[in-house]
PDB file of N, CA and C in Angstrom:
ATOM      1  N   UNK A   1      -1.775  14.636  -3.629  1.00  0.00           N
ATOM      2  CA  UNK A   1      -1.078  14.511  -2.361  1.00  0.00           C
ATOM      3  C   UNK A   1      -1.476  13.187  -1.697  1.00  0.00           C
ATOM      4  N   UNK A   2      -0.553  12.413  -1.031  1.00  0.00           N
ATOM      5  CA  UNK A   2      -0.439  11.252  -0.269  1.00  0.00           C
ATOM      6  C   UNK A   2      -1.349  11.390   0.783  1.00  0.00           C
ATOM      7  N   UNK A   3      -2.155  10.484   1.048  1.00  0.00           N
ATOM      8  CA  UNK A   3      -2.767  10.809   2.357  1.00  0.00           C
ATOM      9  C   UNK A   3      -1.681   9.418   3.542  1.00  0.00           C
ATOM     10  N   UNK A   4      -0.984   9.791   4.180  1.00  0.00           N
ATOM     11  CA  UNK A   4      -0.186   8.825   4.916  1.00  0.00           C
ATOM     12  C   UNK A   4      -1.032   7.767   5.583  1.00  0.00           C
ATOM     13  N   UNK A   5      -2.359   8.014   6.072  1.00  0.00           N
ATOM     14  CA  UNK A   5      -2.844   7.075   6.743  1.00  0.00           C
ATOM     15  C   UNK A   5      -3.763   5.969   5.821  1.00  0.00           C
ATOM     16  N   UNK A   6      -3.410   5.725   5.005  1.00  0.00           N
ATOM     17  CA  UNK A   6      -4.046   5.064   3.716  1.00  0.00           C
ATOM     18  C   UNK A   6      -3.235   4.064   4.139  1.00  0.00           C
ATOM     19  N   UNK A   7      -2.227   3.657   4.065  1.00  0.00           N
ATOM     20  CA  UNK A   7      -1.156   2.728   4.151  1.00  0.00           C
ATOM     21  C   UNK A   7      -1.355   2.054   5.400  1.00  0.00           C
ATOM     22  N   UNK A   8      -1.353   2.879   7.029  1.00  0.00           N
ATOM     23  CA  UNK A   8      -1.294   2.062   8.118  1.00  0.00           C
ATOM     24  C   UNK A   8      -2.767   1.495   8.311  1.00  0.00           C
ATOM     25  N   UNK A   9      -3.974   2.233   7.537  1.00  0.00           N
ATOM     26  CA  UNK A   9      -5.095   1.849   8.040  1.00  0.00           C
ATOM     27  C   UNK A   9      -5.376   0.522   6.947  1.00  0.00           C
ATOM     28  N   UNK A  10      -4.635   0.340   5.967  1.00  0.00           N
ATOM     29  CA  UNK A  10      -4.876  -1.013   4.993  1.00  0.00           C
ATOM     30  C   UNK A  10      -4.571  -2.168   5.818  1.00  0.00           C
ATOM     31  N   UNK A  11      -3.116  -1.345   6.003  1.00  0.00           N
ATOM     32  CA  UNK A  11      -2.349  -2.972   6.455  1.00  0.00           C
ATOM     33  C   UNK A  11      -3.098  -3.235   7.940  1.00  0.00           C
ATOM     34  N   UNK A  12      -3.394  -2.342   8.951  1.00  0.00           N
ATOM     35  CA  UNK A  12      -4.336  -2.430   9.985  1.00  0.00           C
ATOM     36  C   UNK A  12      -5.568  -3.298   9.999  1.00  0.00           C
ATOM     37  N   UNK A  13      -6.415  -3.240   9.086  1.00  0.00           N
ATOM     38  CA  UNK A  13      -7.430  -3.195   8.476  1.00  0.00           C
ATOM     39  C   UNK A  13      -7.168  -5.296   8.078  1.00  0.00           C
ATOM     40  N   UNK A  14      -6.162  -5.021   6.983  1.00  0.00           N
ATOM     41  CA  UNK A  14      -6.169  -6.646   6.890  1.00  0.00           C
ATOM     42  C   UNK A  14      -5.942  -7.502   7.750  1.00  0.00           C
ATOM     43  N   UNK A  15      -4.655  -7.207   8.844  1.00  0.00           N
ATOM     44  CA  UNK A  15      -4.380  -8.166   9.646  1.00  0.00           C
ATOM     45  C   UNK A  15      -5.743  -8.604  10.700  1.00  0.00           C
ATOM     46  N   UNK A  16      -6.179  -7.437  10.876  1.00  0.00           N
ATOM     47  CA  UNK A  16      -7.503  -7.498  11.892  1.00  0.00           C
ATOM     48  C   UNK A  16      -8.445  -8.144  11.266  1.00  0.00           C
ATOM     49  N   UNK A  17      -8.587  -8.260  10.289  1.00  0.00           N
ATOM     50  CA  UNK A  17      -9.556  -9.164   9.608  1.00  0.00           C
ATOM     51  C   UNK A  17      -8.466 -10.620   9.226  1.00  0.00           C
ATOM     52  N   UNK A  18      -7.670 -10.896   9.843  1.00  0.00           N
ATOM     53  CA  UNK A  18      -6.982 -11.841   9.208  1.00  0.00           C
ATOM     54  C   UNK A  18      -6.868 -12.371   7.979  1.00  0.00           C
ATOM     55  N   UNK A  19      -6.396 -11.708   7.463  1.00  0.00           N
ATOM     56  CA  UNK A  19      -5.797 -11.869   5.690  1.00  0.00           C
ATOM     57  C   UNK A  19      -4.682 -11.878   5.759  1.00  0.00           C
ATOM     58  N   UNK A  20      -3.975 -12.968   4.894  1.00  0.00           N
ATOM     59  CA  UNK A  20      -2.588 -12.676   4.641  1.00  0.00           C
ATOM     60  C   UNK A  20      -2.924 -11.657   2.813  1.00  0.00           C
ATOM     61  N   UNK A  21      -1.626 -11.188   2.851  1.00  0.00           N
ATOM     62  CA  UNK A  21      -1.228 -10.772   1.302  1.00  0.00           C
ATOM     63  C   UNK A  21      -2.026 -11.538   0.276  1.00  0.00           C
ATOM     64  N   UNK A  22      -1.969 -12.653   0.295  1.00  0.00           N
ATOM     65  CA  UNK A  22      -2.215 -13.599  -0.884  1.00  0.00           C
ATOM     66  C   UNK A  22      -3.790 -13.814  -0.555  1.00  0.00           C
ATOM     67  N   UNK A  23      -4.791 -14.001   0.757  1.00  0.00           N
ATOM     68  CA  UNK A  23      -6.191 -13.951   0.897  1.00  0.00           C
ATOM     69  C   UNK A  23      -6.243 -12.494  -0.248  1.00  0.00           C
ATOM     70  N   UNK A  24      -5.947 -11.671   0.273  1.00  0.00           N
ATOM     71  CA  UNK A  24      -6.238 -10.219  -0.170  1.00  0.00           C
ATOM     72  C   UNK A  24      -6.779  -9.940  -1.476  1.00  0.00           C
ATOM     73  N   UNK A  25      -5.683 -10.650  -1.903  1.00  0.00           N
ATOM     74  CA  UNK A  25      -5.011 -10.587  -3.756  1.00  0.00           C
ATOM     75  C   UNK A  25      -6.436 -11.546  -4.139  1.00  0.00           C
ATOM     76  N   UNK A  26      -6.513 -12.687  -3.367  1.00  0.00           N
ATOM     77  CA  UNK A  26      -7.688 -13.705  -4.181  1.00  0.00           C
ATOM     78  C   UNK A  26      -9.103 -12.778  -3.743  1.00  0.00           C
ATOM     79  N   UNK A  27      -8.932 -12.398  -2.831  1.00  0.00           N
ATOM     80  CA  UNK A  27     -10.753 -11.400  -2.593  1.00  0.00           C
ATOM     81  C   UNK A  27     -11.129 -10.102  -3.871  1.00  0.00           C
ATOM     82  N   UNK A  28      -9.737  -9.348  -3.698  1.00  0.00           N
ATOM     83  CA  UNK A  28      -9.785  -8.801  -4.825  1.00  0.00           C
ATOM     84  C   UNK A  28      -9.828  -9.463  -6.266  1.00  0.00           C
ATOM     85  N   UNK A  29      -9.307 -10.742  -6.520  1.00  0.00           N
ATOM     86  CA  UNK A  29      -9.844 -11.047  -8.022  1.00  0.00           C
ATOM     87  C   UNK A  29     -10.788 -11.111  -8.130  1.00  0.00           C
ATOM     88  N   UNK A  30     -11.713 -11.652  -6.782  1.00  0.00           N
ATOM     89  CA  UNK A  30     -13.202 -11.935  -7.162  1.00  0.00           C
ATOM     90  C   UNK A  30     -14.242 -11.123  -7.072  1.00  0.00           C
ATOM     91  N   UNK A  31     -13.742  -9.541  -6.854  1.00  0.00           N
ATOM     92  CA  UNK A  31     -14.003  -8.593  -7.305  1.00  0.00           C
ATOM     93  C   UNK A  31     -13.624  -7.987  -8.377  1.00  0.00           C
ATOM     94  N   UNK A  32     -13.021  -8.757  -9.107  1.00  0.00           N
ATOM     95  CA  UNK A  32     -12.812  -8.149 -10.729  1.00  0.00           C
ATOM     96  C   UNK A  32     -11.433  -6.763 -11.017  1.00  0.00           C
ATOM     97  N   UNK A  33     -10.608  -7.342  -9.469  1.00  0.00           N
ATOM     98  CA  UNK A  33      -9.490  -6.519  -9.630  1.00  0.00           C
ATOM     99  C   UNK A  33      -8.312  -7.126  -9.244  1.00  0.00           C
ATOM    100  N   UNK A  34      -7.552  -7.909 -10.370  1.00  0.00           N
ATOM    101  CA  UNK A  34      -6.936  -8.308 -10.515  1.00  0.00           C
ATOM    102  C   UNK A  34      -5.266  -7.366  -9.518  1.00  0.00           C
ATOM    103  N   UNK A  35      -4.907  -7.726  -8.716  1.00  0.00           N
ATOM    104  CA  UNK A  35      -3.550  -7.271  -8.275  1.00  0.00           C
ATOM    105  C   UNK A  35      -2.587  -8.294  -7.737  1.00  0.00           C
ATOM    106  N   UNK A  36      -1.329  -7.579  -8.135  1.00  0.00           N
ATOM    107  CA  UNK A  36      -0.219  -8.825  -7.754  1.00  0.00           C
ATOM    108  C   UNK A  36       0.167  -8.478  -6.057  1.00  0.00           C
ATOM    109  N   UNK A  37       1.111  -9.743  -5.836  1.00  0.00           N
ATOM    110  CA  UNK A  37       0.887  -8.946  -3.928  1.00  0.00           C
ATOM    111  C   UNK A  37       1.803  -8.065  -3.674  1.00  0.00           C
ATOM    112  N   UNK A  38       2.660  -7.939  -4.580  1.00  0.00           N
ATOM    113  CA  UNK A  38       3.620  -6.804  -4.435  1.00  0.00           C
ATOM    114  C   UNK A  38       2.530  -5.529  -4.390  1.00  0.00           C
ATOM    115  N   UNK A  39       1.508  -4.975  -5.071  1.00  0.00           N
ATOM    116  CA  UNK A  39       0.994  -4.185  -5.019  1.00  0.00           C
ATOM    117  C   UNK A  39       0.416  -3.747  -3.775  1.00  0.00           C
ATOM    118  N   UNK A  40       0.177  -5.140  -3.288  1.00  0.00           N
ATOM    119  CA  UNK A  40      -0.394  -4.458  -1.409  1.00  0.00           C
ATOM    120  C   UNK A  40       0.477  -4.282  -0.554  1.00  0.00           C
ATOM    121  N   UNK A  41       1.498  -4.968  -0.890  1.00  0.00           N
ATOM    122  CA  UNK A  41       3.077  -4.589   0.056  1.00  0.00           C
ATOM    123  C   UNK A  41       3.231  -2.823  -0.358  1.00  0.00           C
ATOM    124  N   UNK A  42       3.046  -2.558  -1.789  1.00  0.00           N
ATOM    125  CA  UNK A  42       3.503  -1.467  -1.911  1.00  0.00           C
ATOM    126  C   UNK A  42       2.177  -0.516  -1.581  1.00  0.00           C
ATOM    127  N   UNK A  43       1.047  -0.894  -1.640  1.00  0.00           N
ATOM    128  CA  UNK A  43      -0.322  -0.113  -0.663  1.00  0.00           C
ATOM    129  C   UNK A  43       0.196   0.108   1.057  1.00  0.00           C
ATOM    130  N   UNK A  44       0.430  -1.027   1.669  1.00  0.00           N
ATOM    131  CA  UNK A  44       0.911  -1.057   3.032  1.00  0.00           C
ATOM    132  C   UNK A  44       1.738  -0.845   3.743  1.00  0.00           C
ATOM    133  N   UNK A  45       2.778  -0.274   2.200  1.00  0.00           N
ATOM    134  CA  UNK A  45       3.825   0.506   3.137  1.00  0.00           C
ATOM    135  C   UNK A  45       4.299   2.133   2.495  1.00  0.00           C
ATOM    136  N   UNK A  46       2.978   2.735   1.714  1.00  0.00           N
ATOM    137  CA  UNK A  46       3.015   4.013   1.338  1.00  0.00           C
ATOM    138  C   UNK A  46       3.820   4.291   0.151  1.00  0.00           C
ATOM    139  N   UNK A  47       4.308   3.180  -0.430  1.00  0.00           N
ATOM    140  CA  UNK A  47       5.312   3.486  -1.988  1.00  0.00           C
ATOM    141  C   UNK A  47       4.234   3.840  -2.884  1.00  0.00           C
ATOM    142  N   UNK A  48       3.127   3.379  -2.785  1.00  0.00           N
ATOM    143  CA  UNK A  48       2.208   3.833  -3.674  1.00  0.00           C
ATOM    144  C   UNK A  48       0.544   3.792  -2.857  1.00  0.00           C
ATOM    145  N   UNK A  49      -0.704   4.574  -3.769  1.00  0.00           N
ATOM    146  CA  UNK A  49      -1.760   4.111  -2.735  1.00  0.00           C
ATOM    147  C   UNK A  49      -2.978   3.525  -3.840  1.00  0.00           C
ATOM    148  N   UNK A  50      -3.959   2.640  -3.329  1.00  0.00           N
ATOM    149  CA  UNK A  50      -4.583   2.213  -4.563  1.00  0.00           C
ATOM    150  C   UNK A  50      -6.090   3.718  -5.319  1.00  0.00           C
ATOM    151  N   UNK A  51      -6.421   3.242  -6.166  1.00  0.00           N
ATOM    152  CA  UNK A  51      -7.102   4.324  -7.104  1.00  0.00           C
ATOM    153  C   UNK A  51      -8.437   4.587  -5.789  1.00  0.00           C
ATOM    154  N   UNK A  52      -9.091   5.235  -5.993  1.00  0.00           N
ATOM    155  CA  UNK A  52     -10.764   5.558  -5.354  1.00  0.00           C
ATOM    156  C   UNK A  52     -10.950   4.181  -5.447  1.00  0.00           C
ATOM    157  N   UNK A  53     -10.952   3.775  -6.789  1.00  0.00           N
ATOM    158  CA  UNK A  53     -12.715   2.548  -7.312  1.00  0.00           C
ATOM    159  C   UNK A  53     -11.739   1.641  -6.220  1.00  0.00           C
ATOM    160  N   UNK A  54     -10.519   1.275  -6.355  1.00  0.00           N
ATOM    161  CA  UNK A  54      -9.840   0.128  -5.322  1.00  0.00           C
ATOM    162  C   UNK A  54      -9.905   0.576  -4.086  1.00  0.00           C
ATOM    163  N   UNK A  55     -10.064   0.923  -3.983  1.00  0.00           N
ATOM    164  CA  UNK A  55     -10.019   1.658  -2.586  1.00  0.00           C
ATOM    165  C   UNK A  55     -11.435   1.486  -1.756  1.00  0.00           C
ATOM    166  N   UNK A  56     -12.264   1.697  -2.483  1.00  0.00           N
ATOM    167  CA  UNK A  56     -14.323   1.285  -2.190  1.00  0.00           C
ATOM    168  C   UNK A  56     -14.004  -0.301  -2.092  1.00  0.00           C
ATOM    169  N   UNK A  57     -13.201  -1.051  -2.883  1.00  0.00           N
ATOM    170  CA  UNK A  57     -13.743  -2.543  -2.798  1.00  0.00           C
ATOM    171  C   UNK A  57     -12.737  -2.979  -1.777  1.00  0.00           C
ATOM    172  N   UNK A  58     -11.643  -2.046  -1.451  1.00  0.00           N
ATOM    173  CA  UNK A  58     -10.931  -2.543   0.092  1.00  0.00           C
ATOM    174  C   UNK A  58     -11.729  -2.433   1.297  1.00  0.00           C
ATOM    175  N   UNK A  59     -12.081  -1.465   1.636  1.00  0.00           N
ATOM    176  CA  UNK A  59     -13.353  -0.933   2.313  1.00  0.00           C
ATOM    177  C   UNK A  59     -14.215  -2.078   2.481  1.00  0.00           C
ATOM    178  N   UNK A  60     -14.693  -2.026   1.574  1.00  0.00           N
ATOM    179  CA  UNK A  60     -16.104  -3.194   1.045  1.00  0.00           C
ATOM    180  C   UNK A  60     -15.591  -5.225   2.147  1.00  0.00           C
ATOM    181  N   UNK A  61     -14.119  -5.063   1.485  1.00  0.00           N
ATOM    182  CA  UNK A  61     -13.725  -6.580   1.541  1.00  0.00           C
ATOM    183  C   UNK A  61     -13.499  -6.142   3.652  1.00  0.00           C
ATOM    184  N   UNK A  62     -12.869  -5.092   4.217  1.00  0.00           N
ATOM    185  CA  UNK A  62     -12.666  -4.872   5.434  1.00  0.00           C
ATOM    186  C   UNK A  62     -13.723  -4.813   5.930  1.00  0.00           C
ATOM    187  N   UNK A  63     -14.820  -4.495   5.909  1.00  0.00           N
ATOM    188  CA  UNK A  63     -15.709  -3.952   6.121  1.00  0.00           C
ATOM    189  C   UNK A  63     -15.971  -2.376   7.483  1.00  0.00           C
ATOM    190  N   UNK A  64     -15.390  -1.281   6.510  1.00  0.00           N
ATOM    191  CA  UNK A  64     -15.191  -0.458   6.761  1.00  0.00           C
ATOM    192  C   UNK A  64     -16.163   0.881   6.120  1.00  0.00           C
ATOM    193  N   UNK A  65     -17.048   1.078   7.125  1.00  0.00           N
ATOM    194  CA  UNK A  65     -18.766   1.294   7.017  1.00  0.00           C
ATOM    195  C   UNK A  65     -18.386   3.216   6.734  1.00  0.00           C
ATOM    196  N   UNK A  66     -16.891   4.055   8.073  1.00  0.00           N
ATOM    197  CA  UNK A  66     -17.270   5.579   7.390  1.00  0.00           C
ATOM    198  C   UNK A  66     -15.501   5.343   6.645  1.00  0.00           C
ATOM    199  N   UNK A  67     -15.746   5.587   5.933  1.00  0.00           N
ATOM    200  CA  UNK A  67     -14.712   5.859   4.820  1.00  0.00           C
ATOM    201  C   UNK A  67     -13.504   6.757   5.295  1.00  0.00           C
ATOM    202  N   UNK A  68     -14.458   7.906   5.448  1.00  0.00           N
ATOM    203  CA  UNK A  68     -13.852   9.529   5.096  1.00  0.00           C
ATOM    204  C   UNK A  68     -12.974   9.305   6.690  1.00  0.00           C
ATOM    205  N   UNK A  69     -14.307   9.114   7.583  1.00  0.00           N
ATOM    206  CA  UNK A  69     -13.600   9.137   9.249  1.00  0.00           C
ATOM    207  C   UNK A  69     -12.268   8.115   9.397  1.00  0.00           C
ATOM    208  N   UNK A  70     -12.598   7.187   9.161  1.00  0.00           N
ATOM    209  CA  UNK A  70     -11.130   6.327   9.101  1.00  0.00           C
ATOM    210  C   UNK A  70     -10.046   6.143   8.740  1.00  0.00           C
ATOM    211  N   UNK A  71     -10.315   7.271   7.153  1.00  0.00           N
ATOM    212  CA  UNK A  71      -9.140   7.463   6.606  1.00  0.00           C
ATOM    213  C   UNK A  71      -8.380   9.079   6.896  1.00  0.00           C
ATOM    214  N   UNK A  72      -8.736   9.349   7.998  1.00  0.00           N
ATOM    215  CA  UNK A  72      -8.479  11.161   8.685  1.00  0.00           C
ATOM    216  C   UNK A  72      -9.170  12.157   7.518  1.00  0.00           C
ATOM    217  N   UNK A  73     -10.070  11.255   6.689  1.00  0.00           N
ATOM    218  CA  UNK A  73     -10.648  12.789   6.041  1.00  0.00           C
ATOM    219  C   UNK A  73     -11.037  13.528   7.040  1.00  0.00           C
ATOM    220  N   UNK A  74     -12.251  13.763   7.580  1.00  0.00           N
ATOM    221  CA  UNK A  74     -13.080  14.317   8.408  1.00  0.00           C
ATOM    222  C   UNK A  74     -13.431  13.336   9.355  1.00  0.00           C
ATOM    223  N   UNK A  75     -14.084  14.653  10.862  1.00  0.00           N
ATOM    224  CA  UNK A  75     -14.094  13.981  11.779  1.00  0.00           C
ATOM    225  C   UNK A  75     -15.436  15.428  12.322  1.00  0.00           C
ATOM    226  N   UNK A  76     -16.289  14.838  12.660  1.00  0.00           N
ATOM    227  CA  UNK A  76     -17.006  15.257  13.303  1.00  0.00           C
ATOM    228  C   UNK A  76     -16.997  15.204  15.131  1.00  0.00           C
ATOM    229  N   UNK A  77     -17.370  16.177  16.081  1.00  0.00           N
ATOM    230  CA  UNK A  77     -17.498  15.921  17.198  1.00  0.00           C
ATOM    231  C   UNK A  77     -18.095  15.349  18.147  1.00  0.00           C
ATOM    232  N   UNK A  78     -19.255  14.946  16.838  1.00  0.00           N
ATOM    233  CA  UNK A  78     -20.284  13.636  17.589  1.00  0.00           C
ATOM    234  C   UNK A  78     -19.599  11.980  17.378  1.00  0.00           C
ATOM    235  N   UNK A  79     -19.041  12.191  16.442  1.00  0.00           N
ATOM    236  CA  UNK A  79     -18.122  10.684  16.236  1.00  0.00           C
ATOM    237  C   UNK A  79     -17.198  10.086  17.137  1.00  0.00           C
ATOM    238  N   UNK A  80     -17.675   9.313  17.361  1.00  0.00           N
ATOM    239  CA  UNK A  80     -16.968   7.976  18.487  1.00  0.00           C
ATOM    240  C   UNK A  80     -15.812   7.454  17.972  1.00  0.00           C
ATOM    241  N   UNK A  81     -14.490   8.030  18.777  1.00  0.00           N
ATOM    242  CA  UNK A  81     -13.059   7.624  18.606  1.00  0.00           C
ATOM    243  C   UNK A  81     -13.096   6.124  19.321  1.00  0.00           C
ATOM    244  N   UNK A  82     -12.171   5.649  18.633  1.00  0.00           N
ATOM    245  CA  UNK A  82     -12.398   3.714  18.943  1.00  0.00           C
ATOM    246  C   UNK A  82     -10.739   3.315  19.332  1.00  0.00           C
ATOM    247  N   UNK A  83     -10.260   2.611  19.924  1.00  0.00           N
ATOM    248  CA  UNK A  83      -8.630   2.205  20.548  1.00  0.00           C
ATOM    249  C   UNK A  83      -8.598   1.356  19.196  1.00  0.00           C
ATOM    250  N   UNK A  84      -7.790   0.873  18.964  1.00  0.00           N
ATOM    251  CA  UNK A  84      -7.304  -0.043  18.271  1.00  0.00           C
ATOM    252  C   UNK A  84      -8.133  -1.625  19.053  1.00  0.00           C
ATOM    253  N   UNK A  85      -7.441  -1.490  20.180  1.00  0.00           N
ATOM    254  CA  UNK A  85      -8.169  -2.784  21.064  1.00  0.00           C
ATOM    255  C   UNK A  85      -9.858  -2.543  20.343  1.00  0.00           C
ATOM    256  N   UNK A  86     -10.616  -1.300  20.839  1.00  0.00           N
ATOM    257  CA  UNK A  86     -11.883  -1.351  20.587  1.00  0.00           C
ATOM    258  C   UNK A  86     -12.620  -1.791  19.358  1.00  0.00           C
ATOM    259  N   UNK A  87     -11.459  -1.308  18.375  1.00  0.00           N
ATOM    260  CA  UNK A  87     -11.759  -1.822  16.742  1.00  0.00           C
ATOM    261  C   UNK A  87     -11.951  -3.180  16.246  1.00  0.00           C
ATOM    262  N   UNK A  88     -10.792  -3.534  17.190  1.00  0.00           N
ATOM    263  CA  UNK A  88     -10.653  -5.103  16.988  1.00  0.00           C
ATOM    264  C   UNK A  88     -11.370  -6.307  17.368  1.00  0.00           C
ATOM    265  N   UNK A  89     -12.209  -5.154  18.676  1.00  0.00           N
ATOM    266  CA  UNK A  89     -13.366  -6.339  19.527  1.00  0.00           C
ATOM    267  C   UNK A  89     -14.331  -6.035  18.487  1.00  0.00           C
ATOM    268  N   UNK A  90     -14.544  -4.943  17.850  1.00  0.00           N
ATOM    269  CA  UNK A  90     -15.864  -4.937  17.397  1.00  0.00           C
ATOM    270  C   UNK A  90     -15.603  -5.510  15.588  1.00  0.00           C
ATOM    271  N   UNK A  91     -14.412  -5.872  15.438  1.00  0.00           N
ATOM    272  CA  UNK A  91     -14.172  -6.756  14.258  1.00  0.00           C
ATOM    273  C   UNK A  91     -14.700  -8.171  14.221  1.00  0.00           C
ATOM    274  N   UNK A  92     -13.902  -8.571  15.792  1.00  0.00           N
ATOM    275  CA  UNK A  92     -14.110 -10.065  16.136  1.00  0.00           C
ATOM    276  C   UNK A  92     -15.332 -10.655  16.630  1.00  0.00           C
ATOM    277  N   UNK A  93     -16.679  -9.152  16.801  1.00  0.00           N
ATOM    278  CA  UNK A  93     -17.722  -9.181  16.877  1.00  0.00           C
ATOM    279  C   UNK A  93     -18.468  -9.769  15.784  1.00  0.00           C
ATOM    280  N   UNK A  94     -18.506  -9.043  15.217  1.00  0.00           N
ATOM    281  CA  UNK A  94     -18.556  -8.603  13.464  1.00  0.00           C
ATOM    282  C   UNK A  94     -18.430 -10.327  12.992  1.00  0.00           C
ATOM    283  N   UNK A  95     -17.368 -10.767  13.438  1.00  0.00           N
ATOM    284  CA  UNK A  95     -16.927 -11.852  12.524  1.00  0.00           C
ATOM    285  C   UNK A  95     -17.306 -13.022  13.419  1.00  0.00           C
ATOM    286  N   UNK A  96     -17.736 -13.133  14.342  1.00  0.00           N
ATOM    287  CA  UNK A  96     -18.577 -14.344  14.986  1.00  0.00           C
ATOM    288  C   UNK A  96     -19.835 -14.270  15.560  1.00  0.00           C
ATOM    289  N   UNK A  97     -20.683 -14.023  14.714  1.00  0.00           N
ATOM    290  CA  UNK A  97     -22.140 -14.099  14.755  1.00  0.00           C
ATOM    291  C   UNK A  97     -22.422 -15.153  15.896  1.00  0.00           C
ATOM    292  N   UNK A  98     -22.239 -16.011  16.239  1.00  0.00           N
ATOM    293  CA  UNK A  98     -22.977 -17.342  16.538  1.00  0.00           C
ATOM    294  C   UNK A  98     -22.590 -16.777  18.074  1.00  0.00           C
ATOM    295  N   UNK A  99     -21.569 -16.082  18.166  1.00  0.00           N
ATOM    296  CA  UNK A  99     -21.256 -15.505  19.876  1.00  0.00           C
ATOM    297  C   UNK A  99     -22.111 -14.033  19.787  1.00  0.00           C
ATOM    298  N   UNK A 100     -22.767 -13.348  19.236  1.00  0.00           N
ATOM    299  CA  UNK A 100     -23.254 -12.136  19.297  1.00  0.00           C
ATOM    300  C   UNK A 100     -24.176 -12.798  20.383  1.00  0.00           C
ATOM    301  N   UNK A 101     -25.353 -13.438  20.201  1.00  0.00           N
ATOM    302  CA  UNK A 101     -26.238 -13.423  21.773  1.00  0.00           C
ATOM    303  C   UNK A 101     -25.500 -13.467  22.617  1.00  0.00           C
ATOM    304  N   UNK A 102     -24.629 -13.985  23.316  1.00  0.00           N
ATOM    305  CA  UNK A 102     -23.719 -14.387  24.344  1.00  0.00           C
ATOM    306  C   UNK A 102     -23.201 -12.864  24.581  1.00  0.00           C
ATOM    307  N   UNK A 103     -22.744 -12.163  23.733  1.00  0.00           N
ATOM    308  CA  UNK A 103     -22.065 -11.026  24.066  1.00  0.00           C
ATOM    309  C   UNK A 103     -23.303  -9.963  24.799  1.00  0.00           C
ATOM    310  N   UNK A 104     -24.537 -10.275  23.650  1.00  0.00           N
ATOM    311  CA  UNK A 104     -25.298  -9.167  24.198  1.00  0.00           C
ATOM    312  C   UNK A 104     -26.245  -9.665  25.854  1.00  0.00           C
ATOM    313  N   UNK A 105     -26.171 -10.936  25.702  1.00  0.00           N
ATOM    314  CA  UNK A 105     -26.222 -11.110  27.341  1.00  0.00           C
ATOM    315  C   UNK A 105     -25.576 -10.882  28.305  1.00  0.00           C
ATOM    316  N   UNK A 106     -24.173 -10.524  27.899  1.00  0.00           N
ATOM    317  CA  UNK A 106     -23.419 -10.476  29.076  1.00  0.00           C
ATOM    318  C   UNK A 106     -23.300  -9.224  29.008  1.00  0.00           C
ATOM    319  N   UNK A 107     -23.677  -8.064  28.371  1.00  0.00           N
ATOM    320  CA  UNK A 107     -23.406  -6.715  28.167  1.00  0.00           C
ATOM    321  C   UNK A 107     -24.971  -6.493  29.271  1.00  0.00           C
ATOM    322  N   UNK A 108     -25.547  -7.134  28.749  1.00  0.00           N
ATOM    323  CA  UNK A 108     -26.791  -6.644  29.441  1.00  0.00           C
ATOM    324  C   UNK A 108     -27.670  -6.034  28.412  1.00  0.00           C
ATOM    325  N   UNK A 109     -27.676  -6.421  27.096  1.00  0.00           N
ATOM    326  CA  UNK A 109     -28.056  -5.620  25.871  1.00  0.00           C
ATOM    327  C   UNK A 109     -29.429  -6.083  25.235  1.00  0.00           C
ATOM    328  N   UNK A 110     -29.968  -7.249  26.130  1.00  0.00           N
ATOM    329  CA  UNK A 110     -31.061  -7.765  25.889  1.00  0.00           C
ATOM    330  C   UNK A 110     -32.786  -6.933  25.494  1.00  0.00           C
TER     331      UNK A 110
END
């Protein structure tokens, strides 16, 4: 069975990390998985979904830490629901180190 949110959370997932199709395709070769970009068009829009093992090194390349929670497996009641906005700050976190002090000064996180 299809899990539907496989598809919006890929294509989600790449743009927020800014990848086009073709970044994607070259991250994955250099993980030793060769795919054409039709294949992520057809990942990102539910015609098909990629295997487990592809699926760990999408994860891996997004950097997407609970698996199960993100992809609506499971959800616990201690787990922290995130906006889209919230995901994205803590992507653009994630992805500019050199502003993390700055952030945690102004948070007050010192």
């Amino acid at each position: 069975m299809k899990n539907p949110n496989i598809s919006k959370v890929l294509k989600t997932y790449r743009k927020l990390n800014h990848y086009s199709v073709n970044d994607l395709v070259l991250k994955l070769e250099d993980n030793n998985l060769p795919v054409a970009p039709k294949t992520v068009y057809g990942w990102e829009s539910g015609q098909t979904q990629p295997d487990a093992d592809t699926l760990l090194v999408l994860c891996k390349i997004y950097k997407i830490d609970n698996i199960l929670n993100t992809f609506g497996y499971e959800h616990n009641s201690d787990d922290l629901f995130l906006s889209e906005e919230e995901r994205n700050l803590i992507l653009q976190y994630r992805n500019h180190k050199e502003m993390q002090p700055a952030v945690k000064r102004l948070l007050n996180m010192e």
